[in-house]
PDB file of N, CA and C in Angstrom:
ATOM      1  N   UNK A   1      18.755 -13.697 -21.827  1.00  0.00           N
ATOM      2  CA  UNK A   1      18.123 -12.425 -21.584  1.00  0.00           C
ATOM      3  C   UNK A   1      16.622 -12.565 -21.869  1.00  0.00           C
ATOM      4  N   UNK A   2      15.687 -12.104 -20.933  1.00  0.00           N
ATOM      5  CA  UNK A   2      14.158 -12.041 -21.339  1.00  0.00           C
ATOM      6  C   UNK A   2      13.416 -10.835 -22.105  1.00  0.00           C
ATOM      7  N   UNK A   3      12.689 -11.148 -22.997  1.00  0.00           N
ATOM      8  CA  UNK A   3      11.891 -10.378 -23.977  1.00  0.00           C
ATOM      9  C   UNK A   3      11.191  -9.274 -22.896  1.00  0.00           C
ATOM     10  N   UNK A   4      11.469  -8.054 -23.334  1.00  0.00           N
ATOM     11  CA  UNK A   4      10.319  -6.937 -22.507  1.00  0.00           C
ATOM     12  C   UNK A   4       9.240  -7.005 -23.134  1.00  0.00           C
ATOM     13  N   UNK A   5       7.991  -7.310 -21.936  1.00  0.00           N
ATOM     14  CA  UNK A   5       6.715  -7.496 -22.141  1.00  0.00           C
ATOM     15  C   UNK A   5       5.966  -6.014 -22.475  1.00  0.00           C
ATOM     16  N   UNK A   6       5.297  -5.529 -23.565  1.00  0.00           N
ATOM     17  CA  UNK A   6       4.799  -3.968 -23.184  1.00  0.00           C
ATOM     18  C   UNK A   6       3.519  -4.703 -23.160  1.00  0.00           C
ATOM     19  N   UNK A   7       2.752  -3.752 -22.350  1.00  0.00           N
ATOM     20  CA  UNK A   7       1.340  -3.628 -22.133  1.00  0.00           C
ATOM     21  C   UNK A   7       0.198  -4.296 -23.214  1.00  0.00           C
ATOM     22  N   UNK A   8       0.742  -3.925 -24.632  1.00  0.00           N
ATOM     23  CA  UNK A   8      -0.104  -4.192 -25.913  1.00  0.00           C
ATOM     24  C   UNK A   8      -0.262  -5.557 -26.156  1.00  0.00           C
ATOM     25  N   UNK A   9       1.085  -5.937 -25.468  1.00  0.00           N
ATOM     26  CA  UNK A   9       1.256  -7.930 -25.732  1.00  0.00           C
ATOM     27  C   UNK A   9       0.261  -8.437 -25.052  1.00  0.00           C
ATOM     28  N   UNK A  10       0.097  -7.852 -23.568  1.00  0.00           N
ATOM     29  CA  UNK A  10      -0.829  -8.965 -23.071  1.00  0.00           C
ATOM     30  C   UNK A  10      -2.248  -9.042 -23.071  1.00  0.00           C
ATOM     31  N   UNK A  11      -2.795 -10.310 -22.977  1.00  0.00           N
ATOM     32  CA  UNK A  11      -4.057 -10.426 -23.298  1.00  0.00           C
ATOM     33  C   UNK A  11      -5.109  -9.801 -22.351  1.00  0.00           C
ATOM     34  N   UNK A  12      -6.465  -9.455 -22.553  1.00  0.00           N
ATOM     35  CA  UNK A  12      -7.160  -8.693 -21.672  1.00  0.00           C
ATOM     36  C   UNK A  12      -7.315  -9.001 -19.969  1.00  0.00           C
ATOM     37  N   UNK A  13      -7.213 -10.310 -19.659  1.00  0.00           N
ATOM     38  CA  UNK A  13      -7.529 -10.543 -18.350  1.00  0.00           C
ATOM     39  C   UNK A  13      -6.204 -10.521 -17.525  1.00  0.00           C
ATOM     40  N   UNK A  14      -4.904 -10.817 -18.312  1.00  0.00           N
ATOM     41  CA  UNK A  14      -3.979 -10.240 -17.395  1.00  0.00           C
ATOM     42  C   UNK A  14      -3.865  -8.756 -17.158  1.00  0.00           C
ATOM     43  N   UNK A  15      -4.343  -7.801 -17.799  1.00  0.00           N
ATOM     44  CA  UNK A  15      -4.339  -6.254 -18.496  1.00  0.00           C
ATOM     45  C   UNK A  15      -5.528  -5.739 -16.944  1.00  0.00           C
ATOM     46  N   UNK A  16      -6.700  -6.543 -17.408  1.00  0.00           N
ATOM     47  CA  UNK A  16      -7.642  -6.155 -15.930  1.00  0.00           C
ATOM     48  C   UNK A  16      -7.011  -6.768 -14.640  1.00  0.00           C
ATOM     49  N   UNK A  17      -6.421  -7.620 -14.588  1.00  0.00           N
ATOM     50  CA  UNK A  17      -5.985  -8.187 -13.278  1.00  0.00           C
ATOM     51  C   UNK A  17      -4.688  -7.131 -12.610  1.00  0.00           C
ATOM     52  N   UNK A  18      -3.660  -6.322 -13.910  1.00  0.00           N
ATOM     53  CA  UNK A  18      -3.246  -5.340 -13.310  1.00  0.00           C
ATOM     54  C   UNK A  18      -3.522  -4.185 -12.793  1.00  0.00           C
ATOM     55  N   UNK A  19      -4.742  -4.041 -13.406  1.00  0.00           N
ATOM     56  CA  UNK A  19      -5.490  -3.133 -13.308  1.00  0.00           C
ATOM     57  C   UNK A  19      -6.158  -2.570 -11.839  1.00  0.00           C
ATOM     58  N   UNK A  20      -6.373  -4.407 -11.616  1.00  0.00           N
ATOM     59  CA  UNK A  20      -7.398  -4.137 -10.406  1.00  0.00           C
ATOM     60  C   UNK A  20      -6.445  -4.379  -9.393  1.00  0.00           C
ATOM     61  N   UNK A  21      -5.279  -4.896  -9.108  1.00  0.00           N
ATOM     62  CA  UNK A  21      -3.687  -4.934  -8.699  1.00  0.00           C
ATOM     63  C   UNK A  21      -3.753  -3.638  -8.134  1.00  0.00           C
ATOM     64  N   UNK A  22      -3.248  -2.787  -8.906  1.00  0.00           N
ATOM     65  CA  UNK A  22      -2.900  -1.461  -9.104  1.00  0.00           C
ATOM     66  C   UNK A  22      -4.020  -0.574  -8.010  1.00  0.00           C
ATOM     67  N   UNK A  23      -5.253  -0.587  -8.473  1.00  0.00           N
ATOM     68  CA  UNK A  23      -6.509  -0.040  -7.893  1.00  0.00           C
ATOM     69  C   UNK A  23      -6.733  -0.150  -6.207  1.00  0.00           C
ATOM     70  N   UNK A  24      -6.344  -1.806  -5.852  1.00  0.00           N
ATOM     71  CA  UNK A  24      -6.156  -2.057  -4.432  1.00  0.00           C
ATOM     72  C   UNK A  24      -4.961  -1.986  -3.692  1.00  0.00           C
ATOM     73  N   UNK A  25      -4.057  -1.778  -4.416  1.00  0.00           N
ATOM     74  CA  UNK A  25      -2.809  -1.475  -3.556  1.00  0.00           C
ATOM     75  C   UNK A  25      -2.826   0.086  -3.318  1.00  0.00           C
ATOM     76  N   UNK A  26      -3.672   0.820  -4.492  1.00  0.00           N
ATOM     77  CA  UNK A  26      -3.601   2.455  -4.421  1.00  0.00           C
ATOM     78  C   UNK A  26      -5.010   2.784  -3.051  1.00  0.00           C
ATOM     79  N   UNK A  27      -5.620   2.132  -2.878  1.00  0.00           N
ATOM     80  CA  UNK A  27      -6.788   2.282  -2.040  1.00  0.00           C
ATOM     81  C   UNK A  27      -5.945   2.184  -0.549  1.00  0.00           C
ATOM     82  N   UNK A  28      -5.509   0.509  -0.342  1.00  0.00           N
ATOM     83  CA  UNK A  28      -5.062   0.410   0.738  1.00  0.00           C
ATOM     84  C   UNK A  28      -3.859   1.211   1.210  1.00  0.00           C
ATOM     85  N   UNK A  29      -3.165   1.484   0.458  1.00  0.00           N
ATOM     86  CA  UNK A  29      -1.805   2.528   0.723  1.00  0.00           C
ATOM     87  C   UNK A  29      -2.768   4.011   1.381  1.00  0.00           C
ATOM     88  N   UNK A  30      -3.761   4.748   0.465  1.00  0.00           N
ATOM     89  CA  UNK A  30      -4.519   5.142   0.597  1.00  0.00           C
ATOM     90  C   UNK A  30      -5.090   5.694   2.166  1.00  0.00           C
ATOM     91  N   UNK A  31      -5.846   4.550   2.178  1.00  0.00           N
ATOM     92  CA  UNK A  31      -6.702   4.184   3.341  1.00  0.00           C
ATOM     93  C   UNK A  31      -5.744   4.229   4.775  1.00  0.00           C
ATOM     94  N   UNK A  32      -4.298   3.425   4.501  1.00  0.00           N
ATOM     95  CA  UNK A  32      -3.350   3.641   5.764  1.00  0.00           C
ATOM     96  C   UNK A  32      -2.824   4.697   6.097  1.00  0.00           C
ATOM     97  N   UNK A  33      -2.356   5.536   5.071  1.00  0.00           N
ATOM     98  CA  UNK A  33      -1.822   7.133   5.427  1.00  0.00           C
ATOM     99  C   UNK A  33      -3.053   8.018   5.906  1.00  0.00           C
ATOM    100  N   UNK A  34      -4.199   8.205   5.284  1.00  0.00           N
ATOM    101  CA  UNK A  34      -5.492   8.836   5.979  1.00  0.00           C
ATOM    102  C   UNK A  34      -5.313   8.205   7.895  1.00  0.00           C
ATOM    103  N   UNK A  35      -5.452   7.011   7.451  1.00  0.00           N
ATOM    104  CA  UNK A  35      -5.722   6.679   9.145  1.00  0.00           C
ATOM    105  C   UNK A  35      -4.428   7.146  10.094  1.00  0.00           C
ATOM    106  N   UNK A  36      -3.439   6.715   9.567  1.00  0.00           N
ATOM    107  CA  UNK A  36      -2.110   7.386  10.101  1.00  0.00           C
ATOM    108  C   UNK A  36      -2.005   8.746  10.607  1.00  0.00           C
ATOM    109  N   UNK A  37      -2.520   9.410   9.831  1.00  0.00           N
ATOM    110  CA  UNK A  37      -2.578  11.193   9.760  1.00  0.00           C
ATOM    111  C   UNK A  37      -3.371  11.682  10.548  1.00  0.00           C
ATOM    112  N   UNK A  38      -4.733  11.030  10.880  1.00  0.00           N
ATOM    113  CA  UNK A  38      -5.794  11.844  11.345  1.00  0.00           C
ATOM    114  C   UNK A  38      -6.031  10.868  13.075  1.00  0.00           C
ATOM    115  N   UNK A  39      -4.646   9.916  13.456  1.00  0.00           N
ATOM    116  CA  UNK A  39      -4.842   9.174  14.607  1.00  0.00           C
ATOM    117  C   UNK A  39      -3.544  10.072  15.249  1.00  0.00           C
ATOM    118  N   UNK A  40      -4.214  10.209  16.764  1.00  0.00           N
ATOM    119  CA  UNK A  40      -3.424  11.145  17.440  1.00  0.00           C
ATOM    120  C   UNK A  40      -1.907  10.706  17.968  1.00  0.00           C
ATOM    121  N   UNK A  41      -0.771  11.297  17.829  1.00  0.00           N
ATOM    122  CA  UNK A  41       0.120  10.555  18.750  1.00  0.00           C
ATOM    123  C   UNK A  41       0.235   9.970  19.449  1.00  0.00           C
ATOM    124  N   UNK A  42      -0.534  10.368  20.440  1.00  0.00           N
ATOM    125  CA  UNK A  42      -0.449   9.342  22.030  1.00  0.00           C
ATOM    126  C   UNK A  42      -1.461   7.934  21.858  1.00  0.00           C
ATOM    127  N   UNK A  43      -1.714   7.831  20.472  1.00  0.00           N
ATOM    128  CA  UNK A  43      -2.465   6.145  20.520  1.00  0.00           C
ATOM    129  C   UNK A  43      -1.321   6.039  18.948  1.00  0.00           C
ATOM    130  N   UNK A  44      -0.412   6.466  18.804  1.00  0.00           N
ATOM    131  CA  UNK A  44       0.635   5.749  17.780  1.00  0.00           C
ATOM    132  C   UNK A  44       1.569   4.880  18.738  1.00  0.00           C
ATOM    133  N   UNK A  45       1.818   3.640  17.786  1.00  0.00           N
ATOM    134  CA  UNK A  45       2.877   3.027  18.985  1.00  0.00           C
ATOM    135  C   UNK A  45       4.270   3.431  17.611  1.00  0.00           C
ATOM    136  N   UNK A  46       4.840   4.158  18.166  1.00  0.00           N
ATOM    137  CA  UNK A  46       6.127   4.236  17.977  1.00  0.00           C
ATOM    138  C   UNK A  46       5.820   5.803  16.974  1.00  0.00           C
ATOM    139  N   UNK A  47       6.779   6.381  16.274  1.00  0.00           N
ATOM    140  CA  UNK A  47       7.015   7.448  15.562  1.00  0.00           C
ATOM    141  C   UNK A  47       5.863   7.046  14.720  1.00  0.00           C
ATOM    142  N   UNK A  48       5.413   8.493  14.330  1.00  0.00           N
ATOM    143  CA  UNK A  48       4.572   8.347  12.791  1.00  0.00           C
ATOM    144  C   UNK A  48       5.599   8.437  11.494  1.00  0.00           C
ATOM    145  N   UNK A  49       6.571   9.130  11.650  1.00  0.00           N
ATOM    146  CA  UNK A  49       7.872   9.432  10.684  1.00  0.00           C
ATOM    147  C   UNK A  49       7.904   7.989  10.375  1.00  0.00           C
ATOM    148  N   UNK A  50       8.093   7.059  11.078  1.00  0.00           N
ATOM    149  CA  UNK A  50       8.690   5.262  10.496  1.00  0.00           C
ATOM    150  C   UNK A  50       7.476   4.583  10.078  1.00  0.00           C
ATOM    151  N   UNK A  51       6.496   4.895  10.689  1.00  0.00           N
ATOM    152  CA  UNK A  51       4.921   4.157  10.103  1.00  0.00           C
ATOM    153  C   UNK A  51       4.666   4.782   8.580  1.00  0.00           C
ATOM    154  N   UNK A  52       4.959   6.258   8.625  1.00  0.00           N
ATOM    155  CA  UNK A  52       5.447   6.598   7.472  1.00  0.00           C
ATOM    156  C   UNK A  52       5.999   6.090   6.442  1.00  0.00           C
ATOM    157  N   UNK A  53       7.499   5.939   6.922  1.00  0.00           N
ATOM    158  CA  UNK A  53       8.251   5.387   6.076  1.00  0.00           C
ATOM    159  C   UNK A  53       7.914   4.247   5.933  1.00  0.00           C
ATOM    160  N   UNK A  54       7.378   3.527   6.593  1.00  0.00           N
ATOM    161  CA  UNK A  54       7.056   1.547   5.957  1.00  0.00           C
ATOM    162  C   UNK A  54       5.902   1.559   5.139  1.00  0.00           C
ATOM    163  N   UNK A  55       4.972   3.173   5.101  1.00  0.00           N
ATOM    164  CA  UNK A  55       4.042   2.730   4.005  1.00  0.00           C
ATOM    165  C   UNK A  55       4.482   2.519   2.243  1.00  0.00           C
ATOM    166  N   UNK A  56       5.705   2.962   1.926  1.00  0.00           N
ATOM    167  CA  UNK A  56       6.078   2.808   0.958  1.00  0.00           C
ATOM    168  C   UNK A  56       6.740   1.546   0.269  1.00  0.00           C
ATOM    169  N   UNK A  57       6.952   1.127   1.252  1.00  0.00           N
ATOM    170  CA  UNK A  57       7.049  -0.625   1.200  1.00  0.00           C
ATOM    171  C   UNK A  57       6.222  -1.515   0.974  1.00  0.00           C
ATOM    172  N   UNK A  58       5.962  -1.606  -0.539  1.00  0.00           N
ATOM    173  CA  UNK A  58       4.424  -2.324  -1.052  1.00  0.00           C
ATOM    174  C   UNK A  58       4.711  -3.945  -1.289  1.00  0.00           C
ATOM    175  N   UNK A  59       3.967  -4.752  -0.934  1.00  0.00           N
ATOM    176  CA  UNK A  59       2.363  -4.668  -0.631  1.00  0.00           C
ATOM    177  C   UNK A  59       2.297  -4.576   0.973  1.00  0.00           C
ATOM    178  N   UNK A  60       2.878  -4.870   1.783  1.00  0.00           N
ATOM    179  CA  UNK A  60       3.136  -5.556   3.157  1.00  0.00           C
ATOM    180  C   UNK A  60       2.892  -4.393   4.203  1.00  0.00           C
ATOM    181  N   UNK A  61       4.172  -2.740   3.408  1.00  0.00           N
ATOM    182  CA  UNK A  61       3.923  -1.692   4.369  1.00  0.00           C
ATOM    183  C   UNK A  61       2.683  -1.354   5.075  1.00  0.00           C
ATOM    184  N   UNK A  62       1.849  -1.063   3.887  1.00  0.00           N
ATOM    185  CA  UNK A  62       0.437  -0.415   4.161  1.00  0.00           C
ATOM    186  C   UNK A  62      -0.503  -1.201   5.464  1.00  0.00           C
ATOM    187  N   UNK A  63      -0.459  -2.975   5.382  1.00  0.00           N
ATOM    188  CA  UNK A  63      -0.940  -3.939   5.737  1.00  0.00           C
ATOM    189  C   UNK A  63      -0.869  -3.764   7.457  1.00  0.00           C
ATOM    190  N   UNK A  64       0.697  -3.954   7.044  1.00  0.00           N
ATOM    191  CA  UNK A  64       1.304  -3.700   8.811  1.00  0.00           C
ATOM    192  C   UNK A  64       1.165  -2.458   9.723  1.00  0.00           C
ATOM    193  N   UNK A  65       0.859  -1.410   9.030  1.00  0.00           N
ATOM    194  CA  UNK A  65       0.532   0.172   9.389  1.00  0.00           C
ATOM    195  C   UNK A  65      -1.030   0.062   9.786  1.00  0.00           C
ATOM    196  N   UNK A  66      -1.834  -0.522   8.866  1.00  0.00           N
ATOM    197  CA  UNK A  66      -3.398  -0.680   9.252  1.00  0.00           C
ATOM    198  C   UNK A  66      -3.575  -1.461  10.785  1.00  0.00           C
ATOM    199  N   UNK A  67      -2.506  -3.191  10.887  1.00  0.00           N
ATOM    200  CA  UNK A  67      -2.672  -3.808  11.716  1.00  0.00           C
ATOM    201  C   UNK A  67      -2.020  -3.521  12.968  1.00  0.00           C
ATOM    202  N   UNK A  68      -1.071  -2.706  13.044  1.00  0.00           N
ATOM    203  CA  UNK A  68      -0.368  -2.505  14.320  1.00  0.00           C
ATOM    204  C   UNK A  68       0.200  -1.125  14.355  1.00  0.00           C
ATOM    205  N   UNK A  69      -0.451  -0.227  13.825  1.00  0.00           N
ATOM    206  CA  UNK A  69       0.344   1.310  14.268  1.00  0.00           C
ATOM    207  C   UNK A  69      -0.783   2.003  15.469  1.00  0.00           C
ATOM    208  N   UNK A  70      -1.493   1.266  15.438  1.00  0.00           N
ATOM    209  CA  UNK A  70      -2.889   1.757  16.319  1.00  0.00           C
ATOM    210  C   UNK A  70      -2.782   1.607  17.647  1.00  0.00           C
ATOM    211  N   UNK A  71      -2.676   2.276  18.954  1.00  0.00           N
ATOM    212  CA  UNK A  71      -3.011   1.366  20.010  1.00  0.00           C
ATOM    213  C   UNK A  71      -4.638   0.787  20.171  1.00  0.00           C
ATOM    214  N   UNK A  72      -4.713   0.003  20.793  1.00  0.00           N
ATOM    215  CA  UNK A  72      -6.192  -0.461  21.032  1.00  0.00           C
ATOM    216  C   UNK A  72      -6.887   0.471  22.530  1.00  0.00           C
TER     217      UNK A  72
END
């Protein structure tokens, strides 16, 4: 069985590295639902309901929603 790590154990640069983890996954998640929301249907390729739903699928959802929910 493995020891639960709390927050206090670890040393500062793993502590900022979650930190900044945390910060860019909340931006880019972020950044994809804004663009999602405010791009019109008829340049969505497929439902916004499922582009939706794959943004919650971290890290990858957000990624794939930025790169291909768009038409060109």
């Amino acid at each position: 069985m493995t020891r639960r790590v709390h927050w206090q154990d670890l040393n500062p640069r793993r502590r900022a590295a979650i930190v900044v983890g945390a910060a860019a996954e909340l931006a880019l998640t972020a950044t994809a639902a804004v663009r999602l929301v405010r791009t019109p249907a008829e340049r969505l390729r497929g439902s916004r309901a499922a582009w939706i739903g794959l943004l919650v699928v971290q890290p990858i959802g957000p990624v794939l929603v930025l790169a291909l929910a768009r038409r060109r």
